[in-house]
Structure formats: structure tokens, C-alpha cells
PDB file of N, CA and C in Angstrom:
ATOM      1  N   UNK A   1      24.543  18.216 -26.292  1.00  0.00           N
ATOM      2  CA  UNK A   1      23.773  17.163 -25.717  1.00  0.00           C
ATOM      3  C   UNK A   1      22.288  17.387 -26.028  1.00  0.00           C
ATOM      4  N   UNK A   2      21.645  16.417 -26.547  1.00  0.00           N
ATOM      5  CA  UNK A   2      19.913  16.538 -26.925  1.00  0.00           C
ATOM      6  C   UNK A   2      19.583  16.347 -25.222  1.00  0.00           C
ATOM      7  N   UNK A   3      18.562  16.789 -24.932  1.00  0.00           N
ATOM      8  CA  UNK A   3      17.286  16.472 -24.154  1.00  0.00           C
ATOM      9  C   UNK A   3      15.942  16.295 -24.700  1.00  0.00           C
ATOM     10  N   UNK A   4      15.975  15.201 -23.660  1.00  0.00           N
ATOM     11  CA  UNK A   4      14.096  14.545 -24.095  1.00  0.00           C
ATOM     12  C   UNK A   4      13.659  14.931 -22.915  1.00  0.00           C
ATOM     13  N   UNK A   5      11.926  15.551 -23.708  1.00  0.00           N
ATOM     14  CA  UNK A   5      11.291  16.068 -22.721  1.00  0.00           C
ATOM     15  C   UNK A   5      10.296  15.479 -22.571  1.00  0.00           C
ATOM     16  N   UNK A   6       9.801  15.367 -21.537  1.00  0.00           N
ATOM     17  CA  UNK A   6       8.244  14.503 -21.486  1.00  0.00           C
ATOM     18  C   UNK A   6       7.388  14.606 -20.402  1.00  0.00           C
ATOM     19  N   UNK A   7       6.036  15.235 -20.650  1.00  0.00           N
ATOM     20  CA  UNK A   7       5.404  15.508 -19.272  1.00  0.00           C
ATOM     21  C   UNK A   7       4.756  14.149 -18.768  1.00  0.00           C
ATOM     22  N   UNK A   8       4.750  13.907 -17.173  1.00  0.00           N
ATOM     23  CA  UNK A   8       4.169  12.925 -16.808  1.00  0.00           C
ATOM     24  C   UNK A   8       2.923  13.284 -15.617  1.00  0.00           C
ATOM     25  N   UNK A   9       1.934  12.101 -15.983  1.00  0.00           N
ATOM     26  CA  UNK A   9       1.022  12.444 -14.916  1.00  0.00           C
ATOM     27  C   UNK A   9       1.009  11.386 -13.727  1.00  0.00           C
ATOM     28  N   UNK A  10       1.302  11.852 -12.714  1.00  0.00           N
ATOM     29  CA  UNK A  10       1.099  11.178 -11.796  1.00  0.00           C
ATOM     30  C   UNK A  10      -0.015  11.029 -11.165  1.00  0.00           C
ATOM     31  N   UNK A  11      -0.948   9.722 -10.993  1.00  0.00           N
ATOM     32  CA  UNK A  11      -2.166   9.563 -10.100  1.00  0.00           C
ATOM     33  C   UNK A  11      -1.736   8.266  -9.227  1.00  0.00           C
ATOM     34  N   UNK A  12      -2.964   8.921  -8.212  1.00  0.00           N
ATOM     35  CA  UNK A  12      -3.039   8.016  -6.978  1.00  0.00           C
ATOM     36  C   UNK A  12      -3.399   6.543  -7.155  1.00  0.00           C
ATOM     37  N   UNK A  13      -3.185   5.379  -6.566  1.00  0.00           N
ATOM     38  CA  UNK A  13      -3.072   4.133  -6.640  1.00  0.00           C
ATOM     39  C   UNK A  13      -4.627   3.978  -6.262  1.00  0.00           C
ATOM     40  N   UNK A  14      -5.511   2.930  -7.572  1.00  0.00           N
ATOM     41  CA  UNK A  14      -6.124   2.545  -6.802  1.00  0.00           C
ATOM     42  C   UNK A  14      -6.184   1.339  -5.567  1.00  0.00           C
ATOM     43  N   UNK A  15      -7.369   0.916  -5.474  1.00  0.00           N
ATOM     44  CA  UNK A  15      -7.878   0.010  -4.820  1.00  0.00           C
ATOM     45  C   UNK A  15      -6.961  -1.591  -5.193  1.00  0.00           C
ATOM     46  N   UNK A  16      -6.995  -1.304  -6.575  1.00  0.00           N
ATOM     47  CA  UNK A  16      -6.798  -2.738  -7.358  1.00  0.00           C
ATOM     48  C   UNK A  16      -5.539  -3.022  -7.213  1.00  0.00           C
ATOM     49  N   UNK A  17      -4.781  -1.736  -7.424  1.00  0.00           N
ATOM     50  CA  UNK A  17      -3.112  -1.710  -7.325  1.00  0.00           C
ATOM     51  C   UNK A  17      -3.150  -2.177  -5.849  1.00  0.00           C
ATOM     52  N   UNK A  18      -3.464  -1.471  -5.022  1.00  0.00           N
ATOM     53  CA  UNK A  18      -3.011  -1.544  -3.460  1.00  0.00           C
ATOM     54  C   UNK A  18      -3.109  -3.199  -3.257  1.00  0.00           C
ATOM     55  N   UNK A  19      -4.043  -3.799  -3.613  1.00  0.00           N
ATOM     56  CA  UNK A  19      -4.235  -5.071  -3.398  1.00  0.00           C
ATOM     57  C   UNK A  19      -3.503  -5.831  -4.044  1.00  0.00           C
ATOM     58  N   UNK A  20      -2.884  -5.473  -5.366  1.00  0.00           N
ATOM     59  CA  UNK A  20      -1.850  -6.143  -5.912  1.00  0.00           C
ATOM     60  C   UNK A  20      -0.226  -5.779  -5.175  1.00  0.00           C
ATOM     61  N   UNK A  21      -0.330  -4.944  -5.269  1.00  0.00           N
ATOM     62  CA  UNK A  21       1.188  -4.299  -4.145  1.00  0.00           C
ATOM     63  C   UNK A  21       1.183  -5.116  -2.992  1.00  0.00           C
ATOM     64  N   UNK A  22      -0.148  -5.417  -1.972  1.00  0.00           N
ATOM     65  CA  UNK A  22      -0.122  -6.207  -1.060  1.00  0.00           C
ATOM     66  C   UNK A  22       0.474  -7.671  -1.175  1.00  0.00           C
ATOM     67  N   UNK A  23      -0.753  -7.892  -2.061  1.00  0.00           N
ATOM     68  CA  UNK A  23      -0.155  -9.772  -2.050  1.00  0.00           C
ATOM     69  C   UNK A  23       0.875  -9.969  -2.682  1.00  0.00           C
ATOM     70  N   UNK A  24       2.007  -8.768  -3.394  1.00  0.00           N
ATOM     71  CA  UNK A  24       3.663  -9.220  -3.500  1.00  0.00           C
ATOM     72  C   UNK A  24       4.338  -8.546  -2.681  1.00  0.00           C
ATOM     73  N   UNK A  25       4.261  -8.096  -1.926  1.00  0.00           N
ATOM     74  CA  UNK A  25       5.337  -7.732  -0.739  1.00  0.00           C
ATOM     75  C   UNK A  25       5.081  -7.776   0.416  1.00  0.00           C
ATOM     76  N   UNK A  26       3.886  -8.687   0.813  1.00  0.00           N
ATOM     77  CA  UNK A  26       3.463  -9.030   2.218  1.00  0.00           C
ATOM     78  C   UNK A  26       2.582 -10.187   2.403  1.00  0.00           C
ATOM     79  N   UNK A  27       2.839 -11.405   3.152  1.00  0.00           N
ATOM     80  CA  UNK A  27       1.955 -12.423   3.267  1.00  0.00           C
ATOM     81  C   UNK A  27       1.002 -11.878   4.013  1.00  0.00           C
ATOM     82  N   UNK A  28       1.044 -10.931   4.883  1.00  0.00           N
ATOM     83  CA  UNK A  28      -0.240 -10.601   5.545  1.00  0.00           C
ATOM     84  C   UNK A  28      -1.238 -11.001   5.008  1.00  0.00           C
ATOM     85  N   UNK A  29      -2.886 -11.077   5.287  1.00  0.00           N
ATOM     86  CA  UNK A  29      -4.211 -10.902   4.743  1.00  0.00           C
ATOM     87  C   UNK A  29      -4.725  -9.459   5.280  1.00  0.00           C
ATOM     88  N   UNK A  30      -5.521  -8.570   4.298  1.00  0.00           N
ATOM     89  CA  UNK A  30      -6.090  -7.486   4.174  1.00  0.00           C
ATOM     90  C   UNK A  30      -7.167  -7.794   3.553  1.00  0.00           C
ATOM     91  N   UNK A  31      -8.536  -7.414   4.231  1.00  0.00           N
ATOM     92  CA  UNK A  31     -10.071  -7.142   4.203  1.00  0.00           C
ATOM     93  C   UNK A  31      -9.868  -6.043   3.341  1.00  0.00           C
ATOM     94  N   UNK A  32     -11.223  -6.103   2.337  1.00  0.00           N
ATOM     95  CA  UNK A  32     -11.523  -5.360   1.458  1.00  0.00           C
ATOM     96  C   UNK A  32     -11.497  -3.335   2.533  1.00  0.00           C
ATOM     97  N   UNK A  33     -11.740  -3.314   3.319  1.00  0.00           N
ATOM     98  CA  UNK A  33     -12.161  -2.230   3.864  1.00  0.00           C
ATOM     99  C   UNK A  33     -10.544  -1.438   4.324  1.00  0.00           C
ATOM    100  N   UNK A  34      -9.670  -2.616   4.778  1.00  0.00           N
ATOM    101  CA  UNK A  34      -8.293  -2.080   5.350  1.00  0.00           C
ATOM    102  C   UNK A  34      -8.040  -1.855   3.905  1.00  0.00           C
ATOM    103  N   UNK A  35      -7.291  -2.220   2.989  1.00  0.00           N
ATOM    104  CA  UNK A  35      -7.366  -2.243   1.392  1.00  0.00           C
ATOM    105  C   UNK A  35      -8.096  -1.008   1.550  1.00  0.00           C
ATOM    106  N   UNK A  36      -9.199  -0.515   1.174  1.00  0.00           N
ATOM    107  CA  UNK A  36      -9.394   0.628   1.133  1.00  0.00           C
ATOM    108  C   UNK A  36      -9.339   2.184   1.772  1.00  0.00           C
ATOM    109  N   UNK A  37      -8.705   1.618   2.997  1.00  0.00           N
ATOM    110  CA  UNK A  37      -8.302   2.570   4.277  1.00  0.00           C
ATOM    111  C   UNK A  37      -6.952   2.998   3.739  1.00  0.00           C
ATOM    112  N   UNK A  38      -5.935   1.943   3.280  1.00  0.00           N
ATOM    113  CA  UNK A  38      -4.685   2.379   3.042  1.00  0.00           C
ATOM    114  C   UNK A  38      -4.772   2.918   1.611  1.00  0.00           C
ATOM    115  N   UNK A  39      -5.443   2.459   0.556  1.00  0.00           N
ATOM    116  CA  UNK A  39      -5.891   3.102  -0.429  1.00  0.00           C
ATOM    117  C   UNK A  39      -6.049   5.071  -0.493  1.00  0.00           C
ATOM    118  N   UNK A  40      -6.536   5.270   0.712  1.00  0.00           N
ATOM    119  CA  UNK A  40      -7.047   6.934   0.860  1.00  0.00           C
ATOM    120  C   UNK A  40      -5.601   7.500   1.850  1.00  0.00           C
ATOM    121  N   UNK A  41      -4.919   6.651   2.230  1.00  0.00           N
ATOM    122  CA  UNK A  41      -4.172   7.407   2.754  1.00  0.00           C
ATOM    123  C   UNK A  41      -2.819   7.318   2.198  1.00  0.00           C
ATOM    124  N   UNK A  42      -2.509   6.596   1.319  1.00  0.00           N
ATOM    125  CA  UNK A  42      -0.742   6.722   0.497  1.00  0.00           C
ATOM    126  C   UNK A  42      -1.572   7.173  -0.770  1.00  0.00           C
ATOM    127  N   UNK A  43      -0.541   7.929  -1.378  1.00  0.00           N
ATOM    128  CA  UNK A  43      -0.611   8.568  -2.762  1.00  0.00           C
ATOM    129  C   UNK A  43       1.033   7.939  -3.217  1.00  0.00           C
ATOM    130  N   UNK A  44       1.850   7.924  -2.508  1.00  0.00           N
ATOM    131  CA  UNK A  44       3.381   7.583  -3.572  1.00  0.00           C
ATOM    132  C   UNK A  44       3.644   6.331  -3.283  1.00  0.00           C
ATOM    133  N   UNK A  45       4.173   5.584  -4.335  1.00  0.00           N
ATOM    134  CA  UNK A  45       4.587   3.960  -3.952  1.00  0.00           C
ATOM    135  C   UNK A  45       5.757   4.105  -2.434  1.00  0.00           C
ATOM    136  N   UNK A  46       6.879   5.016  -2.514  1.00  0.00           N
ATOM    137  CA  UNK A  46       7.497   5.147  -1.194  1.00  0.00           C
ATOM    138  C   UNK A  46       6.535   5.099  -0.024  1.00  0.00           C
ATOM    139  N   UNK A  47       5.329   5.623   0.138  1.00  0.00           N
ATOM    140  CA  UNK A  47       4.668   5.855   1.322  1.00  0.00           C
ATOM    141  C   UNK A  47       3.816   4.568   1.501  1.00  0.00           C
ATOM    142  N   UNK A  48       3.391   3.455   0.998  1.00  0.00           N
ATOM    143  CA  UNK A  48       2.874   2.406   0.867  1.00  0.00           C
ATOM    144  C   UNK A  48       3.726   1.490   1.015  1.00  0.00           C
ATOM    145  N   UNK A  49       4.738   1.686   0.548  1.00  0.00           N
ATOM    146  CA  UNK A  49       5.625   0.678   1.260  1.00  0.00           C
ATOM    147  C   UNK A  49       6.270   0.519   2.688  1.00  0.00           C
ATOM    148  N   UNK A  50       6.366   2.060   3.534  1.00  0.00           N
ATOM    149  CA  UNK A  50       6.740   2.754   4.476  1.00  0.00           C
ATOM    150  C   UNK A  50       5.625   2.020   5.218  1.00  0.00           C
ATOM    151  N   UNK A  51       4.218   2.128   4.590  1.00  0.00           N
ATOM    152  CA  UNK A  51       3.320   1.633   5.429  1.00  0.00           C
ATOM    153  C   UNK A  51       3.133   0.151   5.794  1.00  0.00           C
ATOM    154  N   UNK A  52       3.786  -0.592   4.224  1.00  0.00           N
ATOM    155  CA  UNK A  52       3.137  -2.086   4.838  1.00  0.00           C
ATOM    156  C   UNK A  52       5.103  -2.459   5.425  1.00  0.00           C
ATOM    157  N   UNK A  53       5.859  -1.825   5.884  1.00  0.00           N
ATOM    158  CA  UNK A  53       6.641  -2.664   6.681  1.00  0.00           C
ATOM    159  C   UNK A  53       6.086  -2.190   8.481  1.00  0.00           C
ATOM    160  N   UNK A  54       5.556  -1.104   8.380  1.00  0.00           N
ATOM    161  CA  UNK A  54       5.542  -0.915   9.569  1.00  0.00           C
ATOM    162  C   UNK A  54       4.042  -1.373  10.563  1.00  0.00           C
ATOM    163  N   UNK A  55       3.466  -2.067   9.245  1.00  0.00           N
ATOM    164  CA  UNK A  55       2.145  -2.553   9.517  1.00  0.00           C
ATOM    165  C   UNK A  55       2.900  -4.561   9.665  1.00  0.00           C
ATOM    166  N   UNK A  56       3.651  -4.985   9.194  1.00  0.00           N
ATOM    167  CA  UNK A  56       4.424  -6.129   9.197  1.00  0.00           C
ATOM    168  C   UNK A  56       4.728  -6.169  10.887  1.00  0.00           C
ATOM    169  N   UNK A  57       5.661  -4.616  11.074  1.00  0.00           N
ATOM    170  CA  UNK A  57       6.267  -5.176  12.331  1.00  0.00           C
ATOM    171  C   UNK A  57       5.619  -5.133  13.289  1.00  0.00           C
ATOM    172  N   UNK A  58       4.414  -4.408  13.320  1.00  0.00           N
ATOM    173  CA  UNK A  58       3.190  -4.008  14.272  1.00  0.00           C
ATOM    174  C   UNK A  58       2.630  -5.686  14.380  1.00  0.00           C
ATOM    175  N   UNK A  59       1.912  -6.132  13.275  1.00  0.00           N
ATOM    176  CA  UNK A  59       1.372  -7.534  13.235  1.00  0.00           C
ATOM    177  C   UNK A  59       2.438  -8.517  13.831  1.00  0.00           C
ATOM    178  N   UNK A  60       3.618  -8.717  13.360  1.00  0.00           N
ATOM    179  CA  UNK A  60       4.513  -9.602  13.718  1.00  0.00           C
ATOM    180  C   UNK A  60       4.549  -9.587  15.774  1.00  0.00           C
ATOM    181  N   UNK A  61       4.732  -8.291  16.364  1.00  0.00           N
ATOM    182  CA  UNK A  61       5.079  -8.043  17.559  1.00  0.00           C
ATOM    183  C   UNK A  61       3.385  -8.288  18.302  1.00  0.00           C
ATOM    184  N   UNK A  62       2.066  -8.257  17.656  1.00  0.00           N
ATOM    185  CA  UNK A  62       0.680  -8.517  18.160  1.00  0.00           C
ATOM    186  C   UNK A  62       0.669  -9.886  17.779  1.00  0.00           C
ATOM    187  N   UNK A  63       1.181 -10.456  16.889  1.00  0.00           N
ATOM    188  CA  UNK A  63       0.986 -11.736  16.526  1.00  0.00           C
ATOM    189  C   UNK A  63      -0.638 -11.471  15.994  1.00  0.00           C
ATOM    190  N   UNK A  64      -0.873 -10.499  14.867  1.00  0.00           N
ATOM    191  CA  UNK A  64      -1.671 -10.523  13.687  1.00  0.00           C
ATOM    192  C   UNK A  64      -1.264 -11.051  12.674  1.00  0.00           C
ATOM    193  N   UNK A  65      -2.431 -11.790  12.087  1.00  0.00           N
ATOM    194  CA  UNK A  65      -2.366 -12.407  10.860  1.00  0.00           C
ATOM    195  C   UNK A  65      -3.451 -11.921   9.396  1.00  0.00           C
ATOM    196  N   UNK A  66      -4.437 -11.188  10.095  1.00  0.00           N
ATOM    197  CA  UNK A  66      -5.326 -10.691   9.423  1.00  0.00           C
ATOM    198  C   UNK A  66      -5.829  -9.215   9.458  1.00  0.00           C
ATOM    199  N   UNK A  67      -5.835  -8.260   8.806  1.00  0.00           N
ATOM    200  CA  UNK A  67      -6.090  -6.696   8.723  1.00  0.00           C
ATOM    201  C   UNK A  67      -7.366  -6.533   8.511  1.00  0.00           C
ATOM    202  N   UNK A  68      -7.997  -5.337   9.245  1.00  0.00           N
ATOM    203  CA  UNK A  68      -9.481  -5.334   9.094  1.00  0.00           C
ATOM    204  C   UNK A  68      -9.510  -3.765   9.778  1.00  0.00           C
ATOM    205  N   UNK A  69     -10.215  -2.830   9.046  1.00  0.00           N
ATOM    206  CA  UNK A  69     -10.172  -1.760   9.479  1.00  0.00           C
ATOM    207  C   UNK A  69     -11.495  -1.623  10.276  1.00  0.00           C
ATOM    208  N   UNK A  70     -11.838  -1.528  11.088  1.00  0.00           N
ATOM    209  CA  UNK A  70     -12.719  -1.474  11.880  1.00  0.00           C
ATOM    210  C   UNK A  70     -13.066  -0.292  12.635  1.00  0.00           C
ATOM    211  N   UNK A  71     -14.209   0.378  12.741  1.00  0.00           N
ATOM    212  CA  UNK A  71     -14.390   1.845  13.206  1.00  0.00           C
ATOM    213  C   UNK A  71     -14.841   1.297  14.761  1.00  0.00           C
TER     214      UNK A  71
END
């Protein structure tokens, strides 16, 4: 049996991705700043997704429609 070998690099998602990941797997709206909050805190597509269902059911049960990270 051959094997193919191939090193890969894995990097963190930016900003641009996160915002594209958003607007196809969530009607929510996200502010540039939440977008960048979740940006610093997922590194793997599993953990970003983990995040926007449980950010779905959080909004759905507050009856949010709009994300805004706010200090």
C-alpha cells in the first residue's frame, strides 16, 4: 500500500471567516465587536459552531435578535 504524506498548517479563523461562517449558519445579526469577541475565543471550526448553536438557543429563549459585545 503507498502512503501520501502531507504536512498541514493549521491557523486560527479570522475576523472575515467568522463573519462569513456567521451569515451561513445563523440568521442572527452580529456587531463588528461580538464578531471579534468570538473571533479570539474559537480556534477550531467544531468550537464555533458549538458556539453559535448555543448562542442561537440563548437568543431564541431572551428573544435576541442582535449580538453586541459590550463591556
Amino acid at each position: 500500500m503507498d502512503r501520501i504524506y502531507k504536512s498541514l498548517k493549521f491557523e486560527q479563523f479570522n475576523q472575515e471567516y467568522i463573519a462569513d461562517i456567521l451569515i451561513q449558519l445563523t440568521d442572527l445579526n452580529f456587531n463588528e465587536d461580538a464578531i471579534n469577541y468570538i473571533a479570539t475565543r474559537t480556534n477550531q471550526f467544531r468550537q464555533l459552531v458549538k458556539l453559535i448553536n448555543q448562542i442561537e438557543k440563548l437568543s431564541q429563549t431572551n428573544k435576541i435578535e442582535t449580538l453586541m459585545n459590550t463591556l
